[in-house]
PDB file of N, CA and C in Angstrom:
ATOM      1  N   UNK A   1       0.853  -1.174   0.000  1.00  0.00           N
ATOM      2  CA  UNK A   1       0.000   0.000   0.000  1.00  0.00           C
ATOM      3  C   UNK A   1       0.898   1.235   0.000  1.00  0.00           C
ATOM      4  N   UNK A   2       0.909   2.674  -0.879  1.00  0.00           N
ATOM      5  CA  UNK A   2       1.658   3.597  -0.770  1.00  0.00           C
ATOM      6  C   UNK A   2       0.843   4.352   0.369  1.00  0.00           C
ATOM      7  N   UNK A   3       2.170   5.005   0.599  1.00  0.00           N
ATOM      8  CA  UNK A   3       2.274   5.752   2.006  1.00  0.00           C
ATOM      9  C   UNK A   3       1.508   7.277   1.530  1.00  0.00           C
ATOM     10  N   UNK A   4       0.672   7.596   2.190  1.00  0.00           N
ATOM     11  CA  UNK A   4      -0.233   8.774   2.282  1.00  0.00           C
ATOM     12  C   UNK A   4       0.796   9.831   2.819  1.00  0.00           C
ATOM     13  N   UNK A   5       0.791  10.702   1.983  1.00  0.00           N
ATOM     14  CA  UNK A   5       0.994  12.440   2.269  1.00  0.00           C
ATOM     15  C   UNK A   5       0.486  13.234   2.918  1.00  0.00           C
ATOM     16  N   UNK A   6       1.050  13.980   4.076  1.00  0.00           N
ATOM     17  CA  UNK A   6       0.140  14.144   5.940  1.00  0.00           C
ATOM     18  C   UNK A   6       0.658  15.924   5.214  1.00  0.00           C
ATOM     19  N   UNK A   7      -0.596  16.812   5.245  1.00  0.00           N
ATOM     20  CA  UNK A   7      -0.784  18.223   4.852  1.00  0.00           C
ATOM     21  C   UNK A   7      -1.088  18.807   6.307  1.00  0.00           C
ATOM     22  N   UNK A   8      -0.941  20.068   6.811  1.00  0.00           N
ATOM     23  CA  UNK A   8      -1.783  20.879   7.415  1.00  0.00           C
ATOM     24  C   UNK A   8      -2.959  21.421   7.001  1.00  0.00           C
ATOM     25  N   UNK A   9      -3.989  21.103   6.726  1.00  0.00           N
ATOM     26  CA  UNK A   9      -5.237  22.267   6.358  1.00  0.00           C
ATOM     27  C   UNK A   9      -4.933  23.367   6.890  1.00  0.00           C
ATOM     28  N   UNK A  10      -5.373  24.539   5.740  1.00  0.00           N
ATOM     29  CA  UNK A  10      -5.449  25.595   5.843  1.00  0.00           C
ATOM     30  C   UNK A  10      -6.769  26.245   5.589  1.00  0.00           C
ATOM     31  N   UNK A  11      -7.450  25.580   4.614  1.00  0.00           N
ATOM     32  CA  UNK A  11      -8.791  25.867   3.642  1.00  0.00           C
ATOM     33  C   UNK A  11      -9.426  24.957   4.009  1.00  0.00           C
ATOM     34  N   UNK A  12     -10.907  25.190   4.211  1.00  0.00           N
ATOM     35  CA  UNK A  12     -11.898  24.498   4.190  1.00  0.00           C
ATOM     36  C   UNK A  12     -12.549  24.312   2.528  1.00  0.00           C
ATOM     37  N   UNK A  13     -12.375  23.075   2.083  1.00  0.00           N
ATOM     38  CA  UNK A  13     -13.189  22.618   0.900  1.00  0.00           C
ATOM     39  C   UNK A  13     -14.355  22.028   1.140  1.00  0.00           C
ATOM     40  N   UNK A  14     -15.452  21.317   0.365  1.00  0.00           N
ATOM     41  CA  UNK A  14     -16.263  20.679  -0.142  1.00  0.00           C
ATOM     42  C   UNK A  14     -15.927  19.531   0.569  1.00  0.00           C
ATOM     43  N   UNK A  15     -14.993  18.912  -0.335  1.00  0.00           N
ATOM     44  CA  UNK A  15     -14.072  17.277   0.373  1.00  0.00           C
ATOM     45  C   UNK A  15     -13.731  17.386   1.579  1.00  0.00           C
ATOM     46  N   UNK A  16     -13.022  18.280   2.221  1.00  0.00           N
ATOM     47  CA  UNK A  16     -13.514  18.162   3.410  1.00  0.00           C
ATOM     48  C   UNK A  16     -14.470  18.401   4.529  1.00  0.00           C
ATOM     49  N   UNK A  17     -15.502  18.933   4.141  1.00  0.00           N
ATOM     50  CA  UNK A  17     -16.506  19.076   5.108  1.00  0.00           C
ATOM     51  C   UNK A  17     -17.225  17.408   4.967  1.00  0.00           C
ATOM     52  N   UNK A  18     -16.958  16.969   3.537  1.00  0.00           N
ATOM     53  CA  UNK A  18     -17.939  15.560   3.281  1.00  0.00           C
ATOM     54  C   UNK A  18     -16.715  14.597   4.480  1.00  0.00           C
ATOM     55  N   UNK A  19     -15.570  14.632   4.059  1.00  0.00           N
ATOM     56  CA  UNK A  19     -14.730  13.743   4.634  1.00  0.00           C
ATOM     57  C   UNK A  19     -15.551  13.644   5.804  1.00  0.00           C
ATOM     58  N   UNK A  20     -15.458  14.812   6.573  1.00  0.00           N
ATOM     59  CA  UNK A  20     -15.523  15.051   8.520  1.00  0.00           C
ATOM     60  C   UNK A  20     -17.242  14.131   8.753  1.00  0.00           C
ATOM     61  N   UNK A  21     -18.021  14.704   8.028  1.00  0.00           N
ATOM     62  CA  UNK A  21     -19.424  14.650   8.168  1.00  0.00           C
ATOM     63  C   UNK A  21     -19.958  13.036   7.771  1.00  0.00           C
ATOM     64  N   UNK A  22     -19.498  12.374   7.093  1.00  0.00           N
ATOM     65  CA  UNK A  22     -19.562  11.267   6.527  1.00  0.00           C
ATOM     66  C   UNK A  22     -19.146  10.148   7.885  1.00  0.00           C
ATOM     67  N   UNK A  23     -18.729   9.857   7.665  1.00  0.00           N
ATOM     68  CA  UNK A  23     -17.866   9.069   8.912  1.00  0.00           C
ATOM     69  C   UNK A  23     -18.837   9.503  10.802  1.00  0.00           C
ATOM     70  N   UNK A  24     -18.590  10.670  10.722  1.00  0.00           N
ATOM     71  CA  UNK A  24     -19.015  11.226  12.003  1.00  0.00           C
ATOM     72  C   UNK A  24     -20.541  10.526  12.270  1.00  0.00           C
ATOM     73  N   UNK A  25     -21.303  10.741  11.228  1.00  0.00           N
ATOM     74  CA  UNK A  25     -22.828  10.832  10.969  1.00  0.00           C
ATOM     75  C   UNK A  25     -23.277   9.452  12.135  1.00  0.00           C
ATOM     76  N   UNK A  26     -22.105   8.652  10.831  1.00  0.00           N
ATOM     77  CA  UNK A  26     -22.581   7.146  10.979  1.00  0.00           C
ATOM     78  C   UNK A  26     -22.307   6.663  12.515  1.00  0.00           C
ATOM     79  N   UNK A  27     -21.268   7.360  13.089  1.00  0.00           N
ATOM     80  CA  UNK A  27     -21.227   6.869  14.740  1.00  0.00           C
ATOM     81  C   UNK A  27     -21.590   7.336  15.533  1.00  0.00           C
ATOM     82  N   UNK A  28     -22.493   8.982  15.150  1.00  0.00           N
ATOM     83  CA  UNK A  28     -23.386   9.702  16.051  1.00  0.00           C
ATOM     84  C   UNK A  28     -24.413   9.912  15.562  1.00  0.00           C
ATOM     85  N   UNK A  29     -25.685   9.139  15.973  1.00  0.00           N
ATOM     86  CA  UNK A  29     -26.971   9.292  15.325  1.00  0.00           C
ATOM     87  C   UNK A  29     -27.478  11.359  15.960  1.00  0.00           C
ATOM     88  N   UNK A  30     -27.120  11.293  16.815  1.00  0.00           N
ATOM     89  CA  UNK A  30     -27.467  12.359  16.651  1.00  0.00           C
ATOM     90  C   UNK A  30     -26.569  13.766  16.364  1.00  0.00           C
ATOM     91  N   UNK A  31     -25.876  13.723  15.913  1.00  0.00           N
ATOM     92  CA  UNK A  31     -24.783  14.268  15.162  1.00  0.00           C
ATOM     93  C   UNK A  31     -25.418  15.182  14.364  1.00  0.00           C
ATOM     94  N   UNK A  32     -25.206  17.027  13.868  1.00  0.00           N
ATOM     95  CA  UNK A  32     -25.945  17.414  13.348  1.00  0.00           C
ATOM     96  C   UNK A  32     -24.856  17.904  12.451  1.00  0.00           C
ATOM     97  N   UNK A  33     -24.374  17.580  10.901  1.00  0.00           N
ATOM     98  CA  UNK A  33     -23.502  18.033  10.011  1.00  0.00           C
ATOM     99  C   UNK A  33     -22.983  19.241  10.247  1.00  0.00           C
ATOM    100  N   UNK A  34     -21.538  19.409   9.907  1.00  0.00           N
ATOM    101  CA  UNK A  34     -21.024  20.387  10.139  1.00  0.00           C
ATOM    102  C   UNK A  34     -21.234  21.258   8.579  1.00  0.00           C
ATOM    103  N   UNK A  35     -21.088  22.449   8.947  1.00  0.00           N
ATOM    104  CA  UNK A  35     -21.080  23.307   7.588  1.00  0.00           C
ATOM    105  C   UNK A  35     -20.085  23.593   7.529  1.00  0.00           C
ATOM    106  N   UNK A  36     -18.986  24.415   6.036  1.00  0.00           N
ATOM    107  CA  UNK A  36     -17.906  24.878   5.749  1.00  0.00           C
ATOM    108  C   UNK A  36     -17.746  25.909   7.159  1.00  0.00           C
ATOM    109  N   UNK A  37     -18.680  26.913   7.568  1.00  0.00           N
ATOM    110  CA  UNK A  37     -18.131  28.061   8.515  1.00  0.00           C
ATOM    111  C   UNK A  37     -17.623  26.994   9.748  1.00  0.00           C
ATOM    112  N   UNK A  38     -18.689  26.380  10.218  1.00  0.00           N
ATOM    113  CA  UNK A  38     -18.474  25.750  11.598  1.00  0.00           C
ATOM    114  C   UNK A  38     -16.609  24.660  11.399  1.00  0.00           C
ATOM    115  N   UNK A  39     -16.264  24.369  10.254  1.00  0.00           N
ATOM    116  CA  UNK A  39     -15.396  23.458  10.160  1.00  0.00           C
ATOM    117  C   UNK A  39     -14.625  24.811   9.907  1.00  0.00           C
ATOM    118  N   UNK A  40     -14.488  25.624   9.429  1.00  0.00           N
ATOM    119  CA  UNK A  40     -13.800  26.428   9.443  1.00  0.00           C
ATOM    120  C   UNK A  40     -13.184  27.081  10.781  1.00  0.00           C
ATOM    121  N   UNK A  41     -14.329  27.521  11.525  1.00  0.00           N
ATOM    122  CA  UNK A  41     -13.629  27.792  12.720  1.00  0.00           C
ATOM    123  C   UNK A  41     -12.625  27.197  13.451  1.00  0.00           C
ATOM    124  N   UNK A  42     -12.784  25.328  13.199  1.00  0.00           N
ATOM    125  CA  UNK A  42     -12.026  24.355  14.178  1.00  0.00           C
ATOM    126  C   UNK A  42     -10.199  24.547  13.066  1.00  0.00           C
ATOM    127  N   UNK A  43     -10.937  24.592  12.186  1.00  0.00           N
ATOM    128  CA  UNK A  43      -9.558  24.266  11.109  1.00  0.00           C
ATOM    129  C   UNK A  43      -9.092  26.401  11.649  1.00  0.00           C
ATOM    130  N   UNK A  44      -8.991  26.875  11.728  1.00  0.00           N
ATOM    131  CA  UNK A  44      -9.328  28.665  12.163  1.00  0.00           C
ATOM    132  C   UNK A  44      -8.338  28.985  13.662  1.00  0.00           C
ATOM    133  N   UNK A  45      -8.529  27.872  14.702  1.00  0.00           N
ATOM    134  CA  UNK A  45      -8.531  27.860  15.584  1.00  0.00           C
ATOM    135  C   UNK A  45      -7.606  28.201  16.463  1.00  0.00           C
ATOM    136  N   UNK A  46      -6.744  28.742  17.054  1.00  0.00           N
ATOM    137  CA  UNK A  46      -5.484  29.054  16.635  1.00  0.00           C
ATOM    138  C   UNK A  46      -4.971  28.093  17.468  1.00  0.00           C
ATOM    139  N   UNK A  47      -5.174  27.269  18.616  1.00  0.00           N
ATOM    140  CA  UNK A  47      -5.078  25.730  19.299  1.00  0.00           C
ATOM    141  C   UNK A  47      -4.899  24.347  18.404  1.00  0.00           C
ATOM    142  N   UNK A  48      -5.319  24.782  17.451  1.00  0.00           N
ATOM    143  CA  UNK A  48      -5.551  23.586  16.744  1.00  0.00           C
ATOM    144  C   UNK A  48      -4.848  23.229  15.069  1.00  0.00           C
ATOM    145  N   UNK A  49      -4.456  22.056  14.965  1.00  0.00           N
ATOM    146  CA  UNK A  49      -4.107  22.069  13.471  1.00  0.00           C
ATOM    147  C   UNK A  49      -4.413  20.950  13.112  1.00  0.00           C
ATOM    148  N   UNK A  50      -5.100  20.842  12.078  1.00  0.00           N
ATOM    149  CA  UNK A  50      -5.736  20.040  11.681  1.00  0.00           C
ATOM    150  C   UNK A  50      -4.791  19.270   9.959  1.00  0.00           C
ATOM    151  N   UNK A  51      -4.752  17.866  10.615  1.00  0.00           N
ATOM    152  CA  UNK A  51      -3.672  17.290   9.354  1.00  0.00           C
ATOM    153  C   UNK A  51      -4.655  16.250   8.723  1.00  0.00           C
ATOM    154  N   UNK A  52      -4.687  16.177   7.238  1.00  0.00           N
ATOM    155  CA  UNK A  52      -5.331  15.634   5.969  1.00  0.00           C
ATOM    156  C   UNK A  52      -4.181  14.438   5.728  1.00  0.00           C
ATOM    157  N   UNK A  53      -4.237  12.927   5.798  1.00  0.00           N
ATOM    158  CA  UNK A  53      -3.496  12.438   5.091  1.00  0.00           C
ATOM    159  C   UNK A  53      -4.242  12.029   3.446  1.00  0.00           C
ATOM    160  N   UNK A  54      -3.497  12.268   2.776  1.00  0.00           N
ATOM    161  CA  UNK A  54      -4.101  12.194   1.259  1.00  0.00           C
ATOM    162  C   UNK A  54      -3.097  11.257   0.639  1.00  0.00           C
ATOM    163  N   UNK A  55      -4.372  10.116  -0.147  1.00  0.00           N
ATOM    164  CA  UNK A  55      -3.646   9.110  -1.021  1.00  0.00           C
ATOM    165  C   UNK A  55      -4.081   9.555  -2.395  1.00  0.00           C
ATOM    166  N   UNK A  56      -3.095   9.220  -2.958  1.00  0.00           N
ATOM    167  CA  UNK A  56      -3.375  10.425  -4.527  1.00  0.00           C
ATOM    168  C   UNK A  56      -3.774  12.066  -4.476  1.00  0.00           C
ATOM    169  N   UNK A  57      -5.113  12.305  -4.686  1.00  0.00           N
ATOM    170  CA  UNK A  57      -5.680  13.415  -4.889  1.00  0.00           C
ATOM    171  C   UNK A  57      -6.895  13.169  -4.062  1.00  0.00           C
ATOM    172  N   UNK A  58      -7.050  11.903  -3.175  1.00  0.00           N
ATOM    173  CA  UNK A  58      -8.337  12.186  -2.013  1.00  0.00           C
ATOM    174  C   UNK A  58      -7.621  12.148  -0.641  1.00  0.00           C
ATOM    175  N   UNK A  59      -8.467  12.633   0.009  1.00  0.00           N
ATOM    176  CA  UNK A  59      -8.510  13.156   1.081  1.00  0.00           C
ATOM    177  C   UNK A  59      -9.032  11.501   2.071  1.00  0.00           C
ATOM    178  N   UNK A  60      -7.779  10.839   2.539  1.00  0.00           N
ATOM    179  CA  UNK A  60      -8.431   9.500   2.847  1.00  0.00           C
ATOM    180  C   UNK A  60      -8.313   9.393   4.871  1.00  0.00           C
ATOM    181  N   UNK A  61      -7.974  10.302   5.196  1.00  0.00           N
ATOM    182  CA  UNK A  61      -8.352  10.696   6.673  1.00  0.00           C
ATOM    183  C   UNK A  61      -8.017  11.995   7.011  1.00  0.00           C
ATOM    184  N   UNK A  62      -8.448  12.487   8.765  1.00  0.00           N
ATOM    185  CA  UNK A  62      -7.772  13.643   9.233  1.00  0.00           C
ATOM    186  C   UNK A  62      -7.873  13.465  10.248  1.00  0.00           C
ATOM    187  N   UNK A  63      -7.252  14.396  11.389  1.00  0.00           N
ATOM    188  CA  UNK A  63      -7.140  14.743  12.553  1.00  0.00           C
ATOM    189  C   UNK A  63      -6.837  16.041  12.678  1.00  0.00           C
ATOM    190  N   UNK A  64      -7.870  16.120  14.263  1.00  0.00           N
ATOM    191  CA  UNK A  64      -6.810  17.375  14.843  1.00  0.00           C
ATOM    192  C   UNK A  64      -6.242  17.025  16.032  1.00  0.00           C
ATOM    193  N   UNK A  65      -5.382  18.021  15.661  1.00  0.00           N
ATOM    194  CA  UNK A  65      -4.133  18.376  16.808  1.00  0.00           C
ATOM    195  C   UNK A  65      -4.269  19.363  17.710  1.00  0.00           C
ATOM    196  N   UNK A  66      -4.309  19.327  19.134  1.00  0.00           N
ATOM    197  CA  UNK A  66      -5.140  20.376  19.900  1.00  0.00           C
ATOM    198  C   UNK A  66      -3.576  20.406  21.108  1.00  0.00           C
ATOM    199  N   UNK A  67      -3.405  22.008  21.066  1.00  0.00           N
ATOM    200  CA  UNK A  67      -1.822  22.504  21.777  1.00  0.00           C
ATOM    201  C   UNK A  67      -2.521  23.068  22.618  1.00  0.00           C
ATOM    202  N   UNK A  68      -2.099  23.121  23.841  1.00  0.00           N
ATOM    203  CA  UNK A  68      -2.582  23.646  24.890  1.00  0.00           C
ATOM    204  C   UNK A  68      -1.412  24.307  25.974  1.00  0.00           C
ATOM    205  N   UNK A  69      -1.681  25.440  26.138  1.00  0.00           N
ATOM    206  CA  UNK A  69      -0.370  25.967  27.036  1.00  0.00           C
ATOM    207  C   UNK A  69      -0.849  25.815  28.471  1.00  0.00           C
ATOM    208  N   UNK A  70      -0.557  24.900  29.544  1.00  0.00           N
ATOM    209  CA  UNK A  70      -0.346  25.091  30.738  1.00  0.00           C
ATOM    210  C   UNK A  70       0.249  25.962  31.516  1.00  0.00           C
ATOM    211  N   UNK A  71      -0.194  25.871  32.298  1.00  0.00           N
ATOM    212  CA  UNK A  71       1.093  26.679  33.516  1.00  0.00           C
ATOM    213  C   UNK A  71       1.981  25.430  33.823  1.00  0.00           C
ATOM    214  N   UNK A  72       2.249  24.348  33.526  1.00  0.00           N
ATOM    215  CA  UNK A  72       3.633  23.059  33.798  1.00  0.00           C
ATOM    216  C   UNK A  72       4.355  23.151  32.357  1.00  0.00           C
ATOM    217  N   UNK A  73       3.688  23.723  31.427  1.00  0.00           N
ATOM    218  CA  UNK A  73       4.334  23.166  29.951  1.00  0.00           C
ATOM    219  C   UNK A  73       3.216  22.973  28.833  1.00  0.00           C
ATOM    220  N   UNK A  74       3.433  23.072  27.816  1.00  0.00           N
ATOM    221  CA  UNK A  74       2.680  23.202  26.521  1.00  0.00           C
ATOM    222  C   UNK A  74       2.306  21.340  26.804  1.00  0.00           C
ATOM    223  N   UNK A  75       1.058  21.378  26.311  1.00  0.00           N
ATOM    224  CA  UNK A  75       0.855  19.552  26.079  1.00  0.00           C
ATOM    225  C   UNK A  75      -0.420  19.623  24.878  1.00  0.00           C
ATOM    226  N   UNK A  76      -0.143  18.632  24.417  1.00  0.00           N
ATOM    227  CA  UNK A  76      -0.577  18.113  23.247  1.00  0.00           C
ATOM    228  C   UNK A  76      -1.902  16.958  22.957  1.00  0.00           C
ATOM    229  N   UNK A  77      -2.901  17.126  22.239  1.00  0.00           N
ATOM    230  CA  UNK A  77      -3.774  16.001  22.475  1.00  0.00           C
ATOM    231  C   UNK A  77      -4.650  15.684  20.942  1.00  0.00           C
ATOM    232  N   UNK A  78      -4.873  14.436  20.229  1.00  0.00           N
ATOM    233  CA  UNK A  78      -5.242  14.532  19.344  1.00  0.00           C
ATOM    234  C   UNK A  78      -7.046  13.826  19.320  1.00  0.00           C
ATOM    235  N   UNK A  79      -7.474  14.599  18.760  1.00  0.00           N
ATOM    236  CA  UNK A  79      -8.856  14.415  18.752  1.00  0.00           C
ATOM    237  C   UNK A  79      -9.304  14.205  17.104  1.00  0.00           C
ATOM    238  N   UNK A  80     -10.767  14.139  17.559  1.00  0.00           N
ATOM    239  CA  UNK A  80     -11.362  13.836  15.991  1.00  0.00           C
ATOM    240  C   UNK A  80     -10.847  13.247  14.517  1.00  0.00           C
ATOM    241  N   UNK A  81     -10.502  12.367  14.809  1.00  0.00           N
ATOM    242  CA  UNK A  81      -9.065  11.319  14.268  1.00  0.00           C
ATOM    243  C   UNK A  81     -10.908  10.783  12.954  1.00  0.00           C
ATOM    244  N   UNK A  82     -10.479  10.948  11.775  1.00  0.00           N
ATOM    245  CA  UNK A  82     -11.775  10.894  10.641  1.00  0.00           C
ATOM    246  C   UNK A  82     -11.047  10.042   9.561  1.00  0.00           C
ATOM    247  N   UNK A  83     -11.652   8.569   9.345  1.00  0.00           N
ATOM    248  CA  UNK A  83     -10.500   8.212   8.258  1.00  0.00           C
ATOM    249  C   UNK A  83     -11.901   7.440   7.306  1.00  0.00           C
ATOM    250  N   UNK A  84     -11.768   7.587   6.338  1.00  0.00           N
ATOM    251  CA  UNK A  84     -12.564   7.226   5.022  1.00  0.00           C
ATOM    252  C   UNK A  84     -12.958   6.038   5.159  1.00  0.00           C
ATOM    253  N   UNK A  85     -13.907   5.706   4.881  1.00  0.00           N
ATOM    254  CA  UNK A  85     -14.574   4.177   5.240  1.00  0.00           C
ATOM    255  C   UNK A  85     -14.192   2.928   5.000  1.00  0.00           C
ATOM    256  N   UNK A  86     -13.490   2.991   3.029  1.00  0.00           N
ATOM    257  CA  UNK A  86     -12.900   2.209   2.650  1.00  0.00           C
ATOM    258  C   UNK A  86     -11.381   2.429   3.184  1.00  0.00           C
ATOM    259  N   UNK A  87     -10.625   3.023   3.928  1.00  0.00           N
ATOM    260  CA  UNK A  87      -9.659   2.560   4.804  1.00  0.00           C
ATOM    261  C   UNK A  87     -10.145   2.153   6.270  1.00  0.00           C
ATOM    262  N   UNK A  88     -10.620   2.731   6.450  1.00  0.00           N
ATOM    263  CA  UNK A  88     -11.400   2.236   7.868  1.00  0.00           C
ATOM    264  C   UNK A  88     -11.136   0.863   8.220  1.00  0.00           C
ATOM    265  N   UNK A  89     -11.920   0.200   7.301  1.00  0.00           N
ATOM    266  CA  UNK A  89     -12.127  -1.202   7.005  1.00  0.00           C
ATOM    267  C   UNK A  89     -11.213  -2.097   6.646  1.00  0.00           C
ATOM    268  N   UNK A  90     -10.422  -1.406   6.233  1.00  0.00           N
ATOM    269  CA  UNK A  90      -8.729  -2.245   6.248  1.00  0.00           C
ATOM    270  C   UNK A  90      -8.245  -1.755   7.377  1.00  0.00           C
ATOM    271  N   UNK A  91      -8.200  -1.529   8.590  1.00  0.00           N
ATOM    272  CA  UNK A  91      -7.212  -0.820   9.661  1.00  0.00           C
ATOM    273  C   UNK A  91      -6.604   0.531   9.625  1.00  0.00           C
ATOM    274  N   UNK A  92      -6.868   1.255   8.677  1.00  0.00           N
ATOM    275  CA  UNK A  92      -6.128   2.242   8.507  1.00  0.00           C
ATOM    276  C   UNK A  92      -5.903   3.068   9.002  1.00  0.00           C
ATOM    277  N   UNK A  93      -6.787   2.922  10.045  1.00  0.00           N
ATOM    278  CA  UNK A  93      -6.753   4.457  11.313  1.00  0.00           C
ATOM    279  C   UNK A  93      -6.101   3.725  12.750  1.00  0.00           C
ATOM    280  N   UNK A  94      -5.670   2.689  12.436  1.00  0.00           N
ATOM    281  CA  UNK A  94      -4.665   1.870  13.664  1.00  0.00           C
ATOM    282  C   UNK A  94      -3.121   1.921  13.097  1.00  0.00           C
ATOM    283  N   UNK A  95      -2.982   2.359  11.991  1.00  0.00           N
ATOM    284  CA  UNK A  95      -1.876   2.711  11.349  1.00  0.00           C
ATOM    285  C   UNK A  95      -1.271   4.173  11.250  1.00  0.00           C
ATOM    286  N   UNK A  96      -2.030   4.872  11.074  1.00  0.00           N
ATOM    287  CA  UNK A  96      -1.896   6.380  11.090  1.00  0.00           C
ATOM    288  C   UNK A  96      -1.226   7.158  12.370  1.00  0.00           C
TER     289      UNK A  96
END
């Protein structure tokens, strides 16, 4: 399997609002779709960076990355970890 190319988002697209919303839907019934603004803000955020790994020209998972400054030291935590269905299903988000 070739190795996926890990981006920072900067821009909120189309593909990714479907990426986030797709996946999410299906493991929170009550989950209410995100729109470009609302994904924008998280991708916006200045805590947060949000990384796309892309195989070819799709967008086949993401995460964010959430920095947090303490008073002990900066610490780090990754959330909303979103990986495409057809990797899903091969392990692909136990790999990432």
């Amino acid at each position: 399997m070739a190795a996926p190319s890990i981006e920072m988002v900067t821009e909120v697209d189309a593909e990714l609002v479907d990426v986030f919303n797709r996946p999410i839907s299906q493991l929170t019934p009550a989950f209410r779709p995100l729109d470009r603004y609302a994904l924008s803000q998280a991708v916006g955020a200045p805590a947060n960076t949000v990384l796309a790994a892309r195989l070819g020209d799709r967008i086949a998972g993401v995460l964010t990355l959430v920095i947090m400054a303490l008073p002990t030291g900066n610490t780090a935590r990754i959330e909303d970890v979103v990986v495409d269905e057809a990797r899903a299903a091969r392990g692909w988000a136990w790999r990432c």
